[in-house]
Protein backbone atom coordinates (compact mmCIF):
# COMPACT_ATOMS: atom_id res chain seq x y z
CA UNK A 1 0.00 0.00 0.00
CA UNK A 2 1.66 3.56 -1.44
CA UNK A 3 1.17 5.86 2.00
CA UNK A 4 -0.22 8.98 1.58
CA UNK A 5 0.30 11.70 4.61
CA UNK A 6 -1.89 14.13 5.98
CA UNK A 7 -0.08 16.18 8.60
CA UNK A 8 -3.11 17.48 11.23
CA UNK A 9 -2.85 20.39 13.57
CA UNK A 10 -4.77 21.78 15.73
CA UNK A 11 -3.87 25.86 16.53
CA UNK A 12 -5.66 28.26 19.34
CA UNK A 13 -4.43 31.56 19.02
CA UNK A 14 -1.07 31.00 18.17
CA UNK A 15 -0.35 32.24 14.83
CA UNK A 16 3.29 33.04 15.48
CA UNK A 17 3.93 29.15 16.64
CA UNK A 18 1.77 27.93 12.85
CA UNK A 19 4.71 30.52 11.08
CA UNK A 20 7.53 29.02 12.70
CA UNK A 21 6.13 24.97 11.92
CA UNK A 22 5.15 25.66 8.75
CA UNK A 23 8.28 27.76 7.97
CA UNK A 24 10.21 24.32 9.04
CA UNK A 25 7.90 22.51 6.53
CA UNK A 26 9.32 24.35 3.80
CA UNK A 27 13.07 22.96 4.50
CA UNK A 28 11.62 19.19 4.72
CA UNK A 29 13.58 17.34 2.95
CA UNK A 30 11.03 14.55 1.19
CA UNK A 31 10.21 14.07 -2.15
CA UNK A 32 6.91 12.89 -2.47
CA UNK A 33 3.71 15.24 -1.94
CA UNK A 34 1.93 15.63 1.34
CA UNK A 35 -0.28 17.51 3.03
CA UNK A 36 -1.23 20.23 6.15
CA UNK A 37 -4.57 20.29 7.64
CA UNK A 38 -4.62 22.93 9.57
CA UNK A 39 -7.84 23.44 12.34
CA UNK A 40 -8.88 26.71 13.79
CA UNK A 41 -10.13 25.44 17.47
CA UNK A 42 -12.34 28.51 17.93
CA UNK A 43 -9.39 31.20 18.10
CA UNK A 44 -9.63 34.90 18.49
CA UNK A 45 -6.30 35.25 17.16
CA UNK A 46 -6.68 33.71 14.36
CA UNK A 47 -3.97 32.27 11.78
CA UNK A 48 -5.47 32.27 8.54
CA UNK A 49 -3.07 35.60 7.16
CA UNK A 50 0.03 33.37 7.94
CA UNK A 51 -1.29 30.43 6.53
CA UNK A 52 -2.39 31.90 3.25
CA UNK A 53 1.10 33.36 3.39
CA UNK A 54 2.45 29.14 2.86
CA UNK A 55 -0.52 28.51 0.04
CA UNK A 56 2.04 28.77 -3.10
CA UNK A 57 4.38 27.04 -1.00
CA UNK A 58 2.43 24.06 0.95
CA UNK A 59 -0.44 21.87 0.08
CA UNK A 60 -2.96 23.65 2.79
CA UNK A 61 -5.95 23.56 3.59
CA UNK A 62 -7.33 25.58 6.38
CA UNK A 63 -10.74 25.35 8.64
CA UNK A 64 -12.42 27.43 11.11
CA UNK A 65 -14.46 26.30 13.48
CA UNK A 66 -16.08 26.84 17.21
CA UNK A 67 -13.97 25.53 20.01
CA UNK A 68 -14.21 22.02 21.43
CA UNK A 69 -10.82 21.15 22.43
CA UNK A 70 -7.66 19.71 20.36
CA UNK A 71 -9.01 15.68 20.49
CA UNK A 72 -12.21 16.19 18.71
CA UNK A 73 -10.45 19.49 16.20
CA UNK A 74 -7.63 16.61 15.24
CA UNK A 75 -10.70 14.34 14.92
CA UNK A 76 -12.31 17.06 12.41
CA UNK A 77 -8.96 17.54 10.75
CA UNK A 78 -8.60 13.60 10.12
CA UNK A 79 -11.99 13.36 8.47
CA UNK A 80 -11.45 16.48 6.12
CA UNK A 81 -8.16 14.97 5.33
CA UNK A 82 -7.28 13.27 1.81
CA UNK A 83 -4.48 10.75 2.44
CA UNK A 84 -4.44 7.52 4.31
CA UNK A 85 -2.14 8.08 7.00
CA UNK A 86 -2.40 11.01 9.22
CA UNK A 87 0.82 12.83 11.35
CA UNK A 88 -0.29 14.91 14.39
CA UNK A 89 1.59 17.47 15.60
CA UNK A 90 1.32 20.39 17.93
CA UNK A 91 1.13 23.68 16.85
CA UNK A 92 4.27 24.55 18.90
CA UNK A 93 6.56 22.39 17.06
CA UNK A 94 8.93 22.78 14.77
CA UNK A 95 10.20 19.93 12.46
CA UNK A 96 13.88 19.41 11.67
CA UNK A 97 14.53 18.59 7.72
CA UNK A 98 14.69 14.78 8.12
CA UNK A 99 11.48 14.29 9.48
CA UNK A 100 9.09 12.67 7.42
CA UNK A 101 11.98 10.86 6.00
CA UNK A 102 12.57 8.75 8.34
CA UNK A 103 8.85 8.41 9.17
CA UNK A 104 8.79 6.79 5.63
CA UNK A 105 11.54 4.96 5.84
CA UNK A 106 10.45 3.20 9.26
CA UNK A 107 6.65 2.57 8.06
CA UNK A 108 7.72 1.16 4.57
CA UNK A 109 10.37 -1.58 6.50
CA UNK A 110 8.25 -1.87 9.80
CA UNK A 111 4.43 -1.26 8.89
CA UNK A 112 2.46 -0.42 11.98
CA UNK A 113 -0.87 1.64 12.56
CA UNK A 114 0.14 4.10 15.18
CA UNK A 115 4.00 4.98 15.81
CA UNK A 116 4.67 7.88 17.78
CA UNK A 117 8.49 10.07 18.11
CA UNK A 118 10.64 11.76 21.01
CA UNK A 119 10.69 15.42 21.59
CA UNK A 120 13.99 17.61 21.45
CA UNK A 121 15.26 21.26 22.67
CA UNK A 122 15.93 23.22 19.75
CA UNK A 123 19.34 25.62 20.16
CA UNK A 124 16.71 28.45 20.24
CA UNK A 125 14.91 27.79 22.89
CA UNK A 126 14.94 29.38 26.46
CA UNK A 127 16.80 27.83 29.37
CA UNK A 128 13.32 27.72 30.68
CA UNK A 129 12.22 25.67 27.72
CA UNK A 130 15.47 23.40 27.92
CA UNK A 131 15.08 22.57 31.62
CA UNK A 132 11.58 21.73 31.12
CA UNK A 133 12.51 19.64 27.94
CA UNK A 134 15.21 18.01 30.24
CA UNK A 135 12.75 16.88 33.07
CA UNK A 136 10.00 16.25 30.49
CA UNK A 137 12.42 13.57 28.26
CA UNK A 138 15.11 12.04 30.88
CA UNK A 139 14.78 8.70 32.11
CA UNK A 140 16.23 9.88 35.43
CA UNK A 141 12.75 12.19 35.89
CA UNK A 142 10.20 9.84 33.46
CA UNK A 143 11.48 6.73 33.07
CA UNK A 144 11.60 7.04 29.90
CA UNK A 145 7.96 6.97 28.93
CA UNK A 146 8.68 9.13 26.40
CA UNK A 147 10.51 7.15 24.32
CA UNK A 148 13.77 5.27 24.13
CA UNK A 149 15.48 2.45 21.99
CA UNK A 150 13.75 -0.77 23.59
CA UNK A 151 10.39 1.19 23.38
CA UNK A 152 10.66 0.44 19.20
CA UNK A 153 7.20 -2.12 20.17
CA UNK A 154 4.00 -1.41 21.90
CA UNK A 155 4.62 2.61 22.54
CA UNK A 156 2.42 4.40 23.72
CA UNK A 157 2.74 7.52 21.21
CA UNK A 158 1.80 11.88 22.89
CA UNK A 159 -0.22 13.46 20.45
CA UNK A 160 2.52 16.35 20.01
CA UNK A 161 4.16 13.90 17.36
CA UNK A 162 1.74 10.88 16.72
CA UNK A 163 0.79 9.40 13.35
CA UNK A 164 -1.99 6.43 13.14
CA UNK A 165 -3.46 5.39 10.05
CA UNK A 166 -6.86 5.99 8.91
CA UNK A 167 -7.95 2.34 9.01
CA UNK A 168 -7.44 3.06 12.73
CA UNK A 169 -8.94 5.97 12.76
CA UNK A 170 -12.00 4.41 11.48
CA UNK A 171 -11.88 1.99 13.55
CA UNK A 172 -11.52 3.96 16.94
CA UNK A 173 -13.35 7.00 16.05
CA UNK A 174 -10.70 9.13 16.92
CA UNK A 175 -9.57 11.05 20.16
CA UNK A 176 -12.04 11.59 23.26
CA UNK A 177 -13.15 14.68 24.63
CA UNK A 178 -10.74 14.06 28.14
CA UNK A 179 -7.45 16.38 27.70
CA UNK A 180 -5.20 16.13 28.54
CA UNK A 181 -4.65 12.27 28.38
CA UNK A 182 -6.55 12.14 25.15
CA UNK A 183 -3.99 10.61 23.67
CA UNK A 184 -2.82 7.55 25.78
CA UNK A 185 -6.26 7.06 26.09
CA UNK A 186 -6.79 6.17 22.57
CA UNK A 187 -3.32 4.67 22.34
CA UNK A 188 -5.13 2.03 24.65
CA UNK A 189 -8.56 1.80 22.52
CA UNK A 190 -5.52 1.44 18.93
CA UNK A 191 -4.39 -1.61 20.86
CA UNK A 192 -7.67 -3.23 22.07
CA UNK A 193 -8.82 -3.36 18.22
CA UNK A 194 -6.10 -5.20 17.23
CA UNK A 195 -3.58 -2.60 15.39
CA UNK A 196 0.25 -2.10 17.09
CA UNK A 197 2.01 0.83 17.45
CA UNK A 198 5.52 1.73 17.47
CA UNK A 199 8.68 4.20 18.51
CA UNK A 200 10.22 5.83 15.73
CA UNK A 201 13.52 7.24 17.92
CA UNK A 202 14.93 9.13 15.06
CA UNK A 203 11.33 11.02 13.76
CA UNK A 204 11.82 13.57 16.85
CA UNK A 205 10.12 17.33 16.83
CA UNK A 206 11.17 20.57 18.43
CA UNK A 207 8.59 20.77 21.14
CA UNK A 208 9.20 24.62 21.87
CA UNK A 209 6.74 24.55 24.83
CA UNK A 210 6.39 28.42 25.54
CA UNK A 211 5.40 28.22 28.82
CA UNK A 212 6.14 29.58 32.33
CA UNK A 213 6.85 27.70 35.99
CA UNK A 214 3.16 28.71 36.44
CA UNK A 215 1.62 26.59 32.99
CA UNK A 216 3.90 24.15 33.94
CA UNK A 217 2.96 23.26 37.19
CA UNK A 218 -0.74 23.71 35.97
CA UNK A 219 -0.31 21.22 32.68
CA UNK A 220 1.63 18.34 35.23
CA UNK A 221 -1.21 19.02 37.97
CA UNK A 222 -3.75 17.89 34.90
CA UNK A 223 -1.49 14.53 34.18
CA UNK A 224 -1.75 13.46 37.64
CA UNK A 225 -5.23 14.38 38.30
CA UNK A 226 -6.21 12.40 34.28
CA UNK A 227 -4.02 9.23 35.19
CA UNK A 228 -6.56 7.81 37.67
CA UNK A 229 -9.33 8.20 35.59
CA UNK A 230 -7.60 6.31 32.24
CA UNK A 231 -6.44 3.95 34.10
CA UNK A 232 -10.16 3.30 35.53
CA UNK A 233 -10.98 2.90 31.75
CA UNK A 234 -8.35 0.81 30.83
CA UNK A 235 -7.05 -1.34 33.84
CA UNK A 236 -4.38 -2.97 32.00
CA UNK A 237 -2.29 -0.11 31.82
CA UNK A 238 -1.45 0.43 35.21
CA UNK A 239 2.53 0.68 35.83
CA UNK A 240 3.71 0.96 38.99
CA UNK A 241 6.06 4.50 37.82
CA UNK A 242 2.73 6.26 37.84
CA UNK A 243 3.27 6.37 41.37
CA UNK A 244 6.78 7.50 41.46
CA UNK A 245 6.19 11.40 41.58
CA UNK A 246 3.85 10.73 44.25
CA UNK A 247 6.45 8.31 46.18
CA UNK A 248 8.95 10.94 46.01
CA UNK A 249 6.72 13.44 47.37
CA UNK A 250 5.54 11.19 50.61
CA UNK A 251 9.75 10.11 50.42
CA UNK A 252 10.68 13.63 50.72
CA UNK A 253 7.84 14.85 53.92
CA UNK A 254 9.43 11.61 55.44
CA UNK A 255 13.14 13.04 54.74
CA UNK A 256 12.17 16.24 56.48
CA UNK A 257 10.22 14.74 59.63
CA UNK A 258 13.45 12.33 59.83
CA UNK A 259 16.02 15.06 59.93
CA UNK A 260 13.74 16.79 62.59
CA UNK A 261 14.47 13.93 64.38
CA UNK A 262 18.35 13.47 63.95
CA UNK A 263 17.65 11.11 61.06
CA UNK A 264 19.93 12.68 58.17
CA UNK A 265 20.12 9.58 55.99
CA UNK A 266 16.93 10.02 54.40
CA UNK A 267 17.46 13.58 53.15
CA UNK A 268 21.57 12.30 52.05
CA UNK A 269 19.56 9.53 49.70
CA UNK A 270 17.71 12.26 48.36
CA UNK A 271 20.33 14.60 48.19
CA UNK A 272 22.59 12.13 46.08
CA UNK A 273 19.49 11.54 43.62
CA UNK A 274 19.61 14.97 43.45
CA UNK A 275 22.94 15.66 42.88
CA UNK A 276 22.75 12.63 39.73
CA UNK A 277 20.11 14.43 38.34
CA UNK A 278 21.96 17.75 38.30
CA UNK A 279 25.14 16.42 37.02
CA UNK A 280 23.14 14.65 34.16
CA UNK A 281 21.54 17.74 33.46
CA UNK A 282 24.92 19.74 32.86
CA UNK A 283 26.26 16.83 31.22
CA UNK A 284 22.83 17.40 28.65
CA UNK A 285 22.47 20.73 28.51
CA UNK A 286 26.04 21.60 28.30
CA UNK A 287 24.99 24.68 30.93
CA UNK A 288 25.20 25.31 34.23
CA UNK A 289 22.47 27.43 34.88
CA UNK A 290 19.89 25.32 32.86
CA UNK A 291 20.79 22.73 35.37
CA UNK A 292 19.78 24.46 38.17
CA UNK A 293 16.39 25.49 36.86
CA UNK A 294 15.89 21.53 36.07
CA UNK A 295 15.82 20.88 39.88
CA UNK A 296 13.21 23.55 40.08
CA UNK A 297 11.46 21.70 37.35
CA UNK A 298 12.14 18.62 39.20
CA UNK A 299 10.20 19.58 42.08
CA UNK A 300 7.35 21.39 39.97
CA UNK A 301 6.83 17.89 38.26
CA UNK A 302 7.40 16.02 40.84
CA UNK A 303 5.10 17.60 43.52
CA UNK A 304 2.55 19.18 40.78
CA UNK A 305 1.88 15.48 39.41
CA UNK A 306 2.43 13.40 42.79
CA UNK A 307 -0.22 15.58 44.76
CA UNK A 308 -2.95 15.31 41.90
CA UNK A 309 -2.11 11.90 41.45
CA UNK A 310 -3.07 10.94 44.54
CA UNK A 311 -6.11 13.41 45.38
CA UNK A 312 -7.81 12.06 41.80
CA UNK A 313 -6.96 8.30 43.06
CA UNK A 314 -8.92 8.95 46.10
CA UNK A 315 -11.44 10.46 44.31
CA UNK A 316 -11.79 8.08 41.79
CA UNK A 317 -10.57 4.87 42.63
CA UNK A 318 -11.49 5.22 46.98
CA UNK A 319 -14.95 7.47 46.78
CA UNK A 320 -16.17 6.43 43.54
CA UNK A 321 -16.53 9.63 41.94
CA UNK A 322 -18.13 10.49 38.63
CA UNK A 323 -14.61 11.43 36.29
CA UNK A 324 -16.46 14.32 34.85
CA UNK A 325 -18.84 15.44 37.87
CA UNK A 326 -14.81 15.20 40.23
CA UNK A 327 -12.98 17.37 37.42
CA UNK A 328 -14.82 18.80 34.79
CA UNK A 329 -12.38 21.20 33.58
CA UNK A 330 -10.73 17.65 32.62
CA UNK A 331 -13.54 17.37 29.58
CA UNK A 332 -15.05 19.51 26.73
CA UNK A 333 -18.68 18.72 25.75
């Protein structure tokens, strides 16, 4: 079967971030035609100017419509799209020239349904941005659920750089209206009808993430209060690293109560952790100073994610609350 791409993206008022990905489209370096489906989620600042500014340049097309939340616009940009296998991306990434190369490469020797890529810090970006990246992508933080080498089976893709055929598409009907966590969630419905997915390790994006300490903590608080709830609708996936962040949070009150006490050994554990995590950071980011903002990340993930973790799996799991009656800023209509 000859694939045929459709890249789908979803923007809400960021026309500067469309510029700067479809800009990076332009310098792709692939042979064969494709195209952008681009979705207007209800924005006030709209990007139709800068993507009519790409139409001579890009196969485009464009749609506008009310806002319902990036799962169902991807959904709306899959079923307006032309080719058979579809490439979702975030709206604040930028693509580096081998791309869809190696997309095509990997699908034409390893077929799957569903593969999914790593994220990267682009030279450009803010230390911010890097020590967010850092904490975000290391195994040392994630455990590498992001992606690594023996993940190249059964991955379980992020919709900032996902692809899934249309024959699953079809067949799942799509993302769900919960978001975050829209996409494991129908990573886990991909599997259940029969189709595998994959890690592509060398189809990575730019993930610029233009966000503060504030959206940060807010978007990890969301991931620990939507993991309870997925993992109420599909059992199989739990793992016990879900509870890590909150582990370390408990680990670290324990630390402090201990040294109150005389007990330093607890805190030294932590402190050499720590101390890894920092040296791997410099060792990444080649910079001091972005390594010191990772352990600020490190606790903003840590403690953001742990607490919410464990206040939606009391919720959920312990009192038997409704998902969308608990946390209804979890769900568009």
């Amino acid at each position: 079967m000859k694939l045929s791409y459709s890249f789908i993206i979803p923007v809400y008022n960021r026309p500067d971030e469309i510029d700067e990905l479809l800009q990076s489209f332009t310098e792709l370096a692939f042979l064969e035609s494709y195209e952008i489906v681009i979705v207007e989620d209800g924005s006030s600042l709209k990007a139709d100017k800068v993507v009519q500014s790409y139409n001579e340049k890009l196969d485009i097309s464009y749609y506008d419509k009310p806002n319902s939340g990036p799962g169902d616009s991807r959904n709306f940009g899959m079923q307006h799209a032309k080719g058979n296998y579809f490439i979702i991306l975030d709206s604040d990434c930028i693509l580096p020239k081998h791309y869809l190369s190696e997309v095509d490469t990997f699908l034409q020797q390893n077929y799957v349904d569903c593969f999914g890529g790593p994220d990267a810090a682009h030279d450009s970006f803010t230390d911010l941005q890097k020590a967010i990246n850092y904490v975000m992508t290391s195994f040392l933080t994630t455990g590498g659920i992001r992606g690594r080498k023996h993940s190249l089976h059964k991955f379980e893709p992020r919709s900032f750089n996902m692809g899934l055929s249309k024959d699953a598409f079809l067949k799942t009907q799509g993302f769900g209206k919960i978001h975050p966590g829209e996409d494991p969630d129908l990573t886990q419905r991909i599997w259940k009808s029969g189709f595998q997915s994959a890690f592509i390790e060398k189809a990575f994006v730019y993930h610029k993430r233009r966000i503060s300490w504030k959206k940060f903590h807010q978007q990890v608080r969301k991931f620990g209060l939507v993991r309870p709830i997925l993992l109420t609708w599909h059992p199989t996936s739990r793992k016990i690293s879900f509870w890590f962040p909150t582990l370390f949070v408990a680990y670290h009150l324990l630390s402090l109560i201990s040294l109150f006490f005389g007990y330093w050994q607890f805190i030294a554990l932590l402190a050499i952790y720590l101390l890894i995590v920092f040296l791997d950071a410099i060792r990444s980011t080649k910079s001091l100073r972005i390594a010191v903002a990772v352990l600020f990340a490190v606790y903003i993930q840590f403690f953001g994610y742990g607490v919410a973790f464990f206040k939606s799996t009391v919720a959920i799991r312990l009192c038997g609350l409704q998902p969308q009656k608990a946390y209804p800023e979890l769900f568009f209509k």
